[in-house]
Protein backbone atom coordinates (compact mmCIF):
# COMPACT_ATOMS: atom_id res chain seq x y z
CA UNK A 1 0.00 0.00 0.00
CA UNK A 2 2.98 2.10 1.05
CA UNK A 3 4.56 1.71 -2.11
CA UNK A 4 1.21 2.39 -4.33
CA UNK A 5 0.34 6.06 -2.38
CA UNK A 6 3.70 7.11 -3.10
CA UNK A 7 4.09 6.13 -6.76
CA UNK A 8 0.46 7.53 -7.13
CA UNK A 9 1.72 10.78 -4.96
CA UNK A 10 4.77 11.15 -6.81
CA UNK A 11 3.30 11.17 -10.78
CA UNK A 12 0.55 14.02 -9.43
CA UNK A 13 2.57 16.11 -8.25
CA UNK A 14 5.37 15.76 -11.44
CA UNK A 15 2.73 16.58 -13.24
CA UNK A 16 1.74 19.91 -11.32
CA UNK A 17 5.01 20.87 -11.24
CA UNK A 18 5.55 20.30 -15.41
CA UNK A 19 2.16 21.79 -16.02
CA UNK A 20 3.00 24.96 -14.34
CA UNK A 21 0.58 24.78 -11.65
CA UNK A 22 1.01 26.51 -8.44
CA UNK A 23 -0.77 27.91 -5.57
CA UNK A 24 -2.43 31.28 -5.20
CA UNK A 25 0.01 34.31 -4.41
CA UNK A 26 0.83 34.63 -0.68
CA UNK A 27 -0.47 38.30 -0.87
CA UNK A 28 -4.20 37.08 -2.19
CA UNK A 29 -4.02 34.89 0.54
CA UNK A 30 -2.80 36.90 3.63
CA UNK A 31 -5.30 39.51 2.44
CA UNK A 32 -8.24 36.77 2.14
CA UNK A 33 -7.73 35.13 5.63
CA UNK A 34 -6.85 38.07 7.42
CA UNK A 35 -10.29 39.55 6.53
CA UNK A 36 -11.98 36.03 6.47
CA UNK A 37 -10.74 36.53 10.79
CA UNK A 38 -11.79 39.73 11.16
CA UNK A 39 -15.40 39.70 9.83
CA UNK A 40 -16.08 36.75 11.75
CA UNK A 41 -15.02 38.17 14.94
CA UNK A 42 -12.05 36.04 15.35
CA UNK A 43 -8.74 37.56 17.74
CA UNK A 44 -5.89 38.00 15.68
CA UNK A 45 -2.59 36.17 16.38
CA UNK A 46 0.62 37.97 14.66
CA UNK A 47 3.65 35.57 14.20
CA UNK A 48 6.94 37.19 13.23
CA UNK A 49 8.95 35.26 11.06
CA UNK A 50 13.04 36.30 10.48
CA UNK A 51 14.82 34.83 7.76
CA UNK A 52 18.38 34.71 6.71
CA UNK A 53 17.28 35.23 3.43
CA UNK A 54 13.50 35.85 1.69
CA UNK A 55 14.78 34.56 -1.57
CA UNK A 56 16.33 31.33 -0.52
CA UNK A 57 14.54 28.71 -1.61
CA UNK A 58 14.13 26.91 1.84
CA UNK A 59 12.58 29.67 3.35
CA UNK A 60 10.45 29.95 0.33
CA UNK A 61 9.38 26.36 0.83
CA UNK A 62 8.79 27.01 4.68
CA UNK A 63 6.86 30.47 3.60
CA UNK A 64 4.94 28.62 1.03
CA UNK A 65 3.60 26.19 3.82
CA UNK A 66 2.79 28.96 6.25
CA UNK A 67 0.92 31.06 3.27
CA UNK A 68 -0.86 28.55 1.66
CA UNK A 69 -1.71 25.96 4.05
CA UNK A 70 -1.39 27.13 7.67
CA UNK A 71 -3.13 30.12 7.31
CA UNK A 72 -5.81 27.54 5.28
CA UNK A 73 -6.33 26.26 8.50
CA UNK A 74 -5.61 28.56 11.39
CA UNK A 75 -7.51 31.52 9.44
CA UNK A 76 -6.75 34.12 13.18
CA UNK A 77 -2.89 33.78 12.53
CA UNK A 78 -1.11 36.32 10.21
CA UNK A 79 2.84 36.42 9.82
CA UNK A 80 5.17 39.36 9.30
CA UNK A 81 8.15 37.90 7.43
CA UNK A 82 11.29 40.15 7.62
CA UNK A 83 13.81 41.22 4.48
CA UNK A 84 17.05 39.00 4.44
CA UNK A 85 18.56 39.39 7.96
CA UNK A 86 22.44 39.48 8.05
CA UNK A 87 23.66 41.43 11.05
CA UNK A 88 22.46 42.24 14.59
CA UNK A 89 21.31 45.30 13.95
CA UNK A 90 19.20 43.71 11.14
CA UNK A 91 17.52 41.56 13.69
CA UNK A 92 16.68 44.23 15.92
CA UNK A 93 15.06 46.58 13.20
CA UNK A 94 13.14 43.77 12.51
CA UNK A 95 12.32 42.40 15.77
CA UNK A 96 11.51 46.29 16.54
CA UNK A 97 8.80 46.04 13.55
CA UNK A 98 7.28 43.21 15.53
CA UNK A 99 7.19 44.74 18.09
CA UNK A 100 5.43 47.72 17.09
CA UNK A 101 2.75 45.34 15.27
CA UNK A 102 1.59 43.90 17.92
CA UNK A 103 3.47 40.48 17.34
CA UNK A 104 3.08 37.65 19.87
CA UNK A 105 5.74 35.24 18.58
CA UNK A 106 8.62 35.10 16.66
CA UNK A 107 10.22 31.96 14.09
CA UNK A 108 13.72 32.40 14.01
CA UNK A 109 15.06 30.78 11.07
CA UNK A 110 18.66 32.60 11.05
CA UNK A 111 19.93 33.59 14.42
CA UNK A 112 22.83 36.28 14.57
CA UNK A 113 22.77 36.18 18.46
CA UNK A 114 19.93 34.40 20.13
CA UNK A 115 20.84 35.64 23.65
CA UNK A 116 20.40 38.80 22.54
CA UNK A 117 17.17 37.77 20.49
CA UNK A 118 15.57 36.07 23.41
CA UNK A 119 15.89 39.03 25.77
CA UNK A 120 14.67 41.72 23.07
CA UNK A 121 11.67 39.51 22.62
CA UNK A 122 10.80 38.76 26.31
CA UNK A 123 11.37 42.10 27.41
CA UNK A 124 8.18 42.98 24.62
CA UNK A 125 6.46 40.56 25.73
CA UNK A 126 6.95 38.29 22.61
CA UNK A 127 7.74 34.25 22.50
CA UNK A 128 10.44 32.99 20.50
CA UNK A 129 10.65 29.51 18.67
CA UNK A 130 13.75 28.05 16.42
CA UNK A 131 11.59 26.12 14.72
CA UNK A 132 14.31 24.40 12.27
CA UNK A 133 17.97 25.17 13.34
CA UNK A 134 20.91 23.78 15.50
CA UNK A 135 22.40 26.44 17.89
CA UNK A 136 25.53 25.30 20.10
CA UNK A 137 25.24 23.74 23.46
CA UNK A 138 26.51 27.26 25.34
CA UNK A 139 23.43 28.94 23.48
CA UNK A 140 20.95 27.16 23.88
CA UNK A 141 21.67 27.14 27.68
CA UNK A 142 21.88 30.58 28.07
CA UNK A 143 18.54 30.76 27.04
CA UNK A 144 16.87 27.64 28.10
CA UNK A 145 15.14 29.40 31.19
CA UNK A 146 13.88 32.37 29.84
CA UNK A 147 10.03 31.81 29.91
CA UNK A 148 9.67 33.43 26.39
CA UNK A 149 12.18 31.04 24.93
CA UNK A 150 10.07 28.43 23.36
CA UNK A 151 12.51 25.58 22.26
CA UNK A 152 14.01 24.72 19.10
CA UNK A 153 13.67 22.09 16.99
CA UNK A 154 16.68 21.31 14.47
CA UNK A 155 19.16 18.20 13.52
CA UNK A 156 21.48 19.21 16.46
CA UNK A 157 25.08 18.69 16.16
CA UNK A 158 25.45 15.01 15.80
CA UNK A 159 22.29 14.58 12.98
CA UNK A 160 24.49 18.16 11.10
CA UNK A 161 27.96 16.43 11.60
CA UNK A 162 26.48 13.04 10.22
CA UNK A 163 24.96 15.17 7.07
CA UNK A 164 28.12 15.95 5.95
CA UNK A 165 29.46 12.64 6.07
CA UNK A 166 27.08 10.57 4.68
CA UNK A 167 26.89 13.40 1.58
CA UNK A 168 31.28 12.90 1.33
CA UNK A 169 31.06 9.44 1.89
CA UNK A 170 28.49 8.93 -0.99
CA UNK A 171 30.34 11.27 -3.15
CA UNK A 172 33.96 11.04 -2.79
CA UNK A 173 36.65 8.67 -4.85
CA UNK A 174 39.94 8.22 -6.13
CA UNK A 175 40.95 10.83 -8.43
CA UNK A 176 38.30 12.97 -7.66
CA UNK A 177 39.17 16.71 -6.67
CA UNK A 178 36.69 19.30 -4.44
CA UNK A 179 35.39 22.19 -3.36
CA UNK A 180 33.72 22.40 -0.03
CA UNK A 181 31.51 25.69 0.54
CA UNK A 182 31.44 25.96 4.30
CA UNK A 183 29.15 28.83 4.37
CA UNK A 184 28.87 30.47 7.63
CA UNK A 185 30.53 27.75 9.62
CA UNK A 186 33.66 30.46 10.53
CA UNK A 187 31.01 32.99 11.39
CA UNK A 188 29.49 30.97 14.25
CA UNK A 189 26.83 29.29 12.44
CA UNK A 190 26.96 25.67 14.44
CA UNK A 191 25.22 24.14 11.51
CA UNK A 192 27.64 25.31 9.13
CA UNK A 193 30.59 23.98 11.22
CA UNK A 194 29.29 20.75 12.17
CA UNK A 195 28.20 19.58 8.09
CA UNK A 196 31.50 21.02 7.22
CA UNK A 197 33.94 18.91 9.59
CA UNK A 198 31.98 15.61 8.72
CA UNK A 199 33.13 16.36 4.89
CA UNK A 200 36.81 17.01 5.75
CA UNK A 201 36.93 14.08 8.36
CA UNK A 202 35.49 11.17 5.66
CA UNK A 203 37.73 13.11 3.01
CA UNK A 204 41.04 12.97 5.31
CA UNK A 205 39.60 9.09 5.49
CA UNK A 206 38.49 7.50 2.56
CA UNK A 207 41.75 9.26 0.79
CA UNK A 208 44.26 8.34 3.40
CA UNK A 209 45.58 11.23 4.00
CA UNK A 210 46.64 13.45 6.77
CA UNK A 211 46.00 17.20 6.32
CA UNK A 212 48.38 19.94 7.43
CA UNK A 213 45.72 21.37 9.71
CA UNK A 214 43.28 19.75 12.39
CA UNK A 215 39.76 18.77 10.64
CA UNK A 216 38.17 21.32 13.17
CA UNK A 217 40.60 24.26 12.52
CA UNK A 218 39.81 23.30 8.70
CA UNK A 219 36.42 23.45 9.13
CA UNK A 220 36.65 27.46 10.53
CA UNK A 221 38.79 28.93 8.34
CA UNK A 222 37.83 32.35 7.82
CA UNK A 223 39.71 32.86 3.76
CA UNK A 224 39.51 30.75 1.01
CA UNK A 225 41.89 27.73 1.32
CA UNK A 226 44.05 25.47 -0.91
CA UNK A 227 44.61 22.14 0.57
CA UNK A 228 47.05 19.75 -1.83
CA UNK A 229 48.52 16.66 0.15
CA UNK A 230 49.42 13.09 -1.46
CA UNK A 231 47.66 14.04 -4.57
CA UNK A 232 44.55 15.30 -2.84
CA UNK A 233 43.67 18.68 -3.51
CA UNK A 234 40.68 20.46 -1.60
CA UNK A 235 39.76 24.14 -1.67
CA UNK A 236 37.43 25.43 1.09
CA UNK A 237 35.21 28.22 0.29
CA UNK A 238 34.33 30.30 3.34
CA UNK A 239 31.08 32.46 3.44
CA UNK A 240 27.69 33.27 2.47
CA UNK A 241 27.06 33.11 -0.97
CA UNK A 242 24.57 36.21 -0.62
CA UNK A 243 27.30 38.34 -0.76
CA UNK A 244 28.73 38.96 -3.94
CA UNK A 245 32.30 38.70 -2.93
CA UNK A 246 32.02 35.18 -1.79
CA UNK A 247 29.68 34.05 -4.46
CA UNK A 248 31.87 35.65 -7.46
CA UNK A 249 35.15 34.01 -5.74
CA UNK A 250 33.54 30.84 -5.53
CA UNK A 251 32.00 30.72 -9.03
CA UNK A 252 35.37 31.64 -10.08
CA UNK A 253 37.00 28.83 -9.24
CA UNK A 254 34.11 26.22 -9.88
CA UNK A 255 34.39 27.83 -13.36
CA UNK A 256 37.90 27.64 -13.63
CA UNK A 257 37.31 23.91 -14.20
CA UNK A 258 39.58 22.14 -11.67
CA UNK A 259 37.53 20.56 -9.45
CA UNK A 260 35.54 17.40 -10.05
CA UNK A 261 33.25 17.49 -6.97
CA UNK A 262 31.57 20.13 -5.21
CA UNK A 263 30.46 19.44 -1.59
CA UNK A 264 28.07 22.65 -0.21
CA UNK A 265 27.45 23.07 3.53
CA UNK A 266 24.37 25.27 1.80
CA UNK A 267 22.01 25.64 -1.77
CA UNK A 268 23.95 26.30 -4.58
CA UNK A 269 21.30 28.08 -6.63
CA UNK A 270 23.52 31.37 -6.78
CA UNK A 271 26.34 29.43 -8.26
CA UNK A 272 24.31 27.78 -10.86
CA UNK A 273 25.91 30.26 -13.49
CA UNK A 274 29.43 28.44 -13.20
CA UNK A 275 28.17 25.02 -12.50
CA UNK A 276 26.21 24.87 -15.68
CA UNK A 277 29.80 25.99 -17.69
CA UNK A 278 31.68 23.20 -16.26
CA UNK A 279 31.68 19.20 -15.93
CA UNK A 280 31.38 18.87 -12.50
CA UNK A 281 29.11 16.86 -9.74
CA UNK A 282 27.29 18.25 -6.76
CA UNK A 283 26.15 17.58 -3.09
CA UNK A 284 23.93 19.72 -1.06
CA UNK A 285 22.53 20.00 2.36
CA UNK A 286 19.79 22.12 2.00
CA UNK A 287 15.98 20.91 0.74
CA UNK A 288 13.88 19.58 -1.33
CA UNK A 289 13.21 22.32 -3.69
CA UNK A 290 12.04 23.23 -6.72
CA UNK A 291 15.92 24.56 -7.55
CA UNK A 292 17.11 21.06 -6.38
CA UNK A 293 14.20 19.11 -8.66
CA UNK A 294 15.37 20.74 -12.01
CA UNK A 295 18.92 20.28 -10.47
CA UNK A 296 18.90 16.73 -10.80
CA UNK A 297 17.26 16.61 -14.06
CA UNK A 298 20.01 19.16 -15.31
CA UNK A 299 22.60 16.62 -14.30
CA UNK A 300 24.53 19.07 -11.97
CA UNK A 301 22.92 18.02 -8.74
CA UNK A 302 24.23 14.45 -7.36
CA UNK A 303 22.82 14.46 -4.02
CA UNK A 304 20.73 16.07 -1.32
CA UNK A 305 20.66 15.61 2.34
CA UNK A 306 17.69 18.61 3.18
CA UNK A 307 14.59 19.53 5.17
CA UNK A 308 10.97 19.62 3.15
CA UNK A 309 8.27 22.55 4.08
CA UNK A 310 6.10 20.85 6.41
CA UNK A 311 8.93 19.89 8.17
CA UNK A 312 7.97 23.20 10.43
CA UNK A 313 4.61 22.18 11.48
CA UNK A 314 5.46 21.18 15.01
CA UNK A 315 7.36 24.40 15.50
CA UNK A 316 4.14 26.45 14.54
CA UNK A 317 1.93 24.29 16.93
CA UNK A 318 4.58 24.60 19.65
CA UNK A 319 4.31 28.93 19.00
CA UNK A 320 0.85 28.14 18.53
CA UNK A 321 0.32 27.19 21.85
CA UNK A 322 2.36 29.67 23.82
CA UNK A 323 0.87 32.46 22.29
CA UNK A 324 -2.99 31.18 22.77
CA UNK A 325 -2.05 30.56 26.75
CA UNK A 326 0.12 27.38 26.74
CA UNK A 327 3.06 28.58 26.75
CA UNK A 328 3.80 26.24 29.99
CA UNK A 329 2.70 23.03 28.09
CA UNK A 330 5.91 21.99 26.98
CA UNK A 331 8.41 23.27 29.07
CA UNK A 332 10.41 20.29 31.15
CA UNK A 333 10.94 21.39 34.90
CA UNK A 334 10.62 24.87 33.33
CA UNK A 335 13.20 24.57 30.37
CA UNK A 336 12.74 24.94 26.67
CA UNK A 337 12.50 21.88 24.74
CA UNK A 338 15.28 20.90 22.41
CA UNK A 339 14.08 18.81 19.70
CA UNK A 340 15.59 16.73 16.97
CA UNK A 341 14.26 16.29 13.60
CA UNK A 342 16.88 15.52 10.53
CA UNK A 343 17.03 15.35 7.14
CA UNK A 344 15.89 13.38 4.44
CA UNK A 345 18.32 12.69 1.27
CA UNK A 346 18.12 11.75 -2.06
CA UNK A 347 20.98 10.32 -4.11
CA UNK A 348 19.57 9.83 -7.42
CA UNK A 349 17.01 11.87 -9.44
CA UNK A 350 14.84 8.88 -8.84
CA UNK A 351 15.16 8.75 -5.05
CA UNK A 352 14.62 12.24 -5.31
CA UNK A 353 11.43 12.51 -7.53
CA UNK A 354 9.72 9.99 -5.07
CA UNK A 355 10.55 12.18 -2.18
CA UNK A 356 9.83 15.55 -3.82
CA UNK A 357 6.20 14.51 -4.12
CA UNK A 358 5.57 14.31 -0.35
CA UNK A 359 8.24 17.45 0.36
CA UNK A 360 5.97 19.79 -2.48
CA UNK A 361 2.79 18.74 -1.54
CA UNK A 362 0.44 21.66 -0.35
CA UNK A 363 -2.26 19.08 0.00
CA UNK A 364 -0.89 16.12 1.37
CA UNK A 365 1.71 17.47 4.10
CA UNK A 366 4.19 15.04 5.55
CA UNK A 367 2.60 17.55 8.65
CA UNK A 368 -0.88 17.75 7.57
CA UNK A 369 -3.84 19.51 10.12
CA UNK A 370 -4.86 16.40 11.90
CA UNK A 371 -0.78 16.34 13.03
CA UNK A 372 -0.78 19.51 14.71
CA UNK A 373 -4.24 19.35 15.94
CA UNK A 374 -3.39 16.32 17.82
CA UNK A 375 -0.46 18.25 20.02
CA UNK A 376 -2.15 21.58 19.90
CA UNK A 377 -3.97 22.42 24.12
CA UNK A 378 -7.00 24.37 22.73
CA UNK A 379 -7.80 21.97 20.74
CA UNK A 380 -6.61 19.05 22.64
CA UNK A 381 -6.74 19.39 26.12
CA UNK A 382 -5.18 15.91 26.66
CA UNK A 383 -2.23 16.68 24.58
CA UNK A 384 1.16 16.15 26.59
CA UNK A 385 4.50 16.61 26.19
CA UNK A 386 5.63 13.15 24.83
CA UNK A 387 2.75 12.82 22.01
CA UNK A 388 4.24 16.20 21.29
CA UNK A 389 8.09 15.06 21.30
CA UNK A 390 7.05 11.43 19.44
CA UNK A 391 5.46 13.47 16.59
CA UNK A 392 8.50 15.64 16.37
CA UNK A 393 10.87 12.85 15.88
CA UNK A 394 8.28 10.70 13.47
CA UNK A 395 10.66 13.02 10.22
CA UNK A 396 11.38 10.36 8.26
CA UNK A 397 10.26 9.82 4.83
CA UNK A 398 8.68 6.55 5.95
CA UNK A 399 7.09 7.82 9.03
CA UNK A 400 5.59 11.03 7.15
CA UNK A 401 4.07 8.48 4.38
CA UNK A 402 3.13 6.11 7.05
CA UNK A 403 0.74 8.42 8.33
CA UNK A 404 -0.36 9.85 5.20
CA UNK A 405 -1.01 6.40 3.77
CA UNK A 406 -2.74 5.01 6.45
């Protein structure tokens, strides 16, 4: 049965996607449900959400979910989505904003400082989830007690760290050559770090070599770096690719031709440019995308280790409920939770077809209404803590079509 619903799941949605089909505009639809609330009386809930960047195509996946089928079906919640956030004082304009609109929670998708994120927010009275991130241990306990600290749900180190292996391991050979694009992972970004030093320790491995630095002093380095020992050769790429001096550096030397492997800590979409002028394979950690989807069938995109859409659905419920009068539901002896929820990944255009279906879906969800229902108070009293925690960690591909198919 399993196998039929997915086969069946994966040829509709291929065929939305080649027909050009696509949900309403997220404008049409804020301005529909937002009225929808009002004339029916309903109170208004404002949810702030802060992105790294509004054009990346995983927060347009996680956008497209909260525009087109959250607000479907919690018609009193509105979000307030900020610009691309990449500094402190970008935060705090934009956590300012929320304040100012009468915001009860925030989504943090890219933290500059959550200390300081946590206490700006309490001290206006606003809750604050991480609804799909790793921070580092230190972090997270500095602002585990704060009542308006939600939790965070995210991979966590280990589930980052084995991302990056499992993407080298499947990817890397003799005579092959590669680039590794660590992202932010020397500008404190834990995730970034942790997918980067699994790809340098099963590189150092499977190619028998010893490199002149440590693995973990690798993994930080803060300039671009040429790494040529018994034959090997690695570059590493440090930075975010949304700013044009690290994205035209490292399309340089992708297009300089090389290189037979890339391995990316992040999407590659702004890089697409040089990939398509050279021969060369890529891995990802990132999502299931659209960008990903037509990378495959281009040939330039190898493998994918990402999150899907829905994959935030807990994380709303969890906001959900603080900001409706919950917000003690969940906490353990008065601490956030800390949740883990990984990755699925897809290492042929096949694999990844199959799985795109359920990651796309705006009508079948792998976290559909009946999911969040069941762990949101209001509307279940007798929801608890560990139905909330067991639905978290039910990520999987098969779990997610295990309870869509049955």
């Amino acid at each position: 049965m399993k196998r039929y619903f997915a086969l069946v799941l994966t040829a509709v949605m291929l065929l939305a996607l080649l027909a050009g089909c696509g949900p309403r505009t997220t404008d049409d639809i804020a301005n529909r449900d937002q009225q929808t609330a009002e004339d029916s009386g309903l109170t208004i809930h404002k949810i702030g959400v802060a992105t790294y960047n509004i054009k990346d195509a995983q927060v347009m996946m996680f956008k497209d979910y909260l525009d087109n089928y959250i607000k479907e079906c919690f018609t009193d919640v509105t979000f307030l989505y900020s610009d691309s956030i990449s500094s402190n004082e970008d935060m705090e304009n934009f956590l300012t904003l929320c304040a100012e609109n009468g915001v009860e929670g925030v989504m943090i998708f890219g933290s500059n400082d959550l200390v300081r994120e946590v206490e700006f927010c309490a001290g206006h009275g606003m809750y604050v989830i991480r609804p799909s991130g790793t921070s580092s241990d230190a972090v997270f306990d500095a602002v585990a007690e704060n009542p308006y600290f939600v939790g965070e749900i995210g991979p966590g180190a280990e589930k980052e760290y084995k991302a990056g292996e499992e993407m080298a391991r499947a990817m890397a050979g003799e005579g092959k050559s590669y680039v590794i694009l660590s992202s932010g992972a020397s500008l404190g970004n834990e995730m970034h770090r942790q997918r980067t030093l699994g790809m340098l320790d099963v590189l150092q491995e499977v190619h028998g070599v010893t490199f002149p630095q440590s693995c973990e002093e690798l993994a930080v380095v803060t300039e671009t770096t040429a790494i040529e020992t018994d034959g090997l050769r690695i570059i590493i790429c440090p930075g975010y690719l949304e700013l044009e001096e690290n994205r035209v550096s490292a399309s340089e030397i992708i297009s300089a031709g090389e290189y037979t492997t890339i391995l990316s800590a992040v999407p590659v979409t702004p890089l697409m440019d040089a990939l398509n002028s050279v021969e060369v394979e890529c891995g990802v950690i990132d999502c299931f995308s659209e960008d990903n989807y037509f990378g495959f069938k281009k040939g330039k995109i190898s493998y994918v280790a990402g999150k899907y859409q829905s994959e935030i659905g807990p994380g709303f419920a969890a906001l959900y409920n603080a900001i409706t009068g919950y917000a003690d539901a969940y906490r353990i002896d008065g601490m956030a939770f800390r949740l883990e929820q990984g990755f699925w990944s897809a290492a042929s255009e096949a694999e990844y077809d199959t799985k795109y279906a359920l990651a796309s879906s705006i009508t079948i969800n792998a976290y559909n209404y009946e999911d969040l229902y069941s762990v949101i108070k209001s509307l279940t009293p007798e929801a608890d803590f560990e139905t909330y925690k067991a639905l978290v960690e039910s990520y999987s591909y098969d779990d997610c079509l295990a309870r869509r198919s049955g």
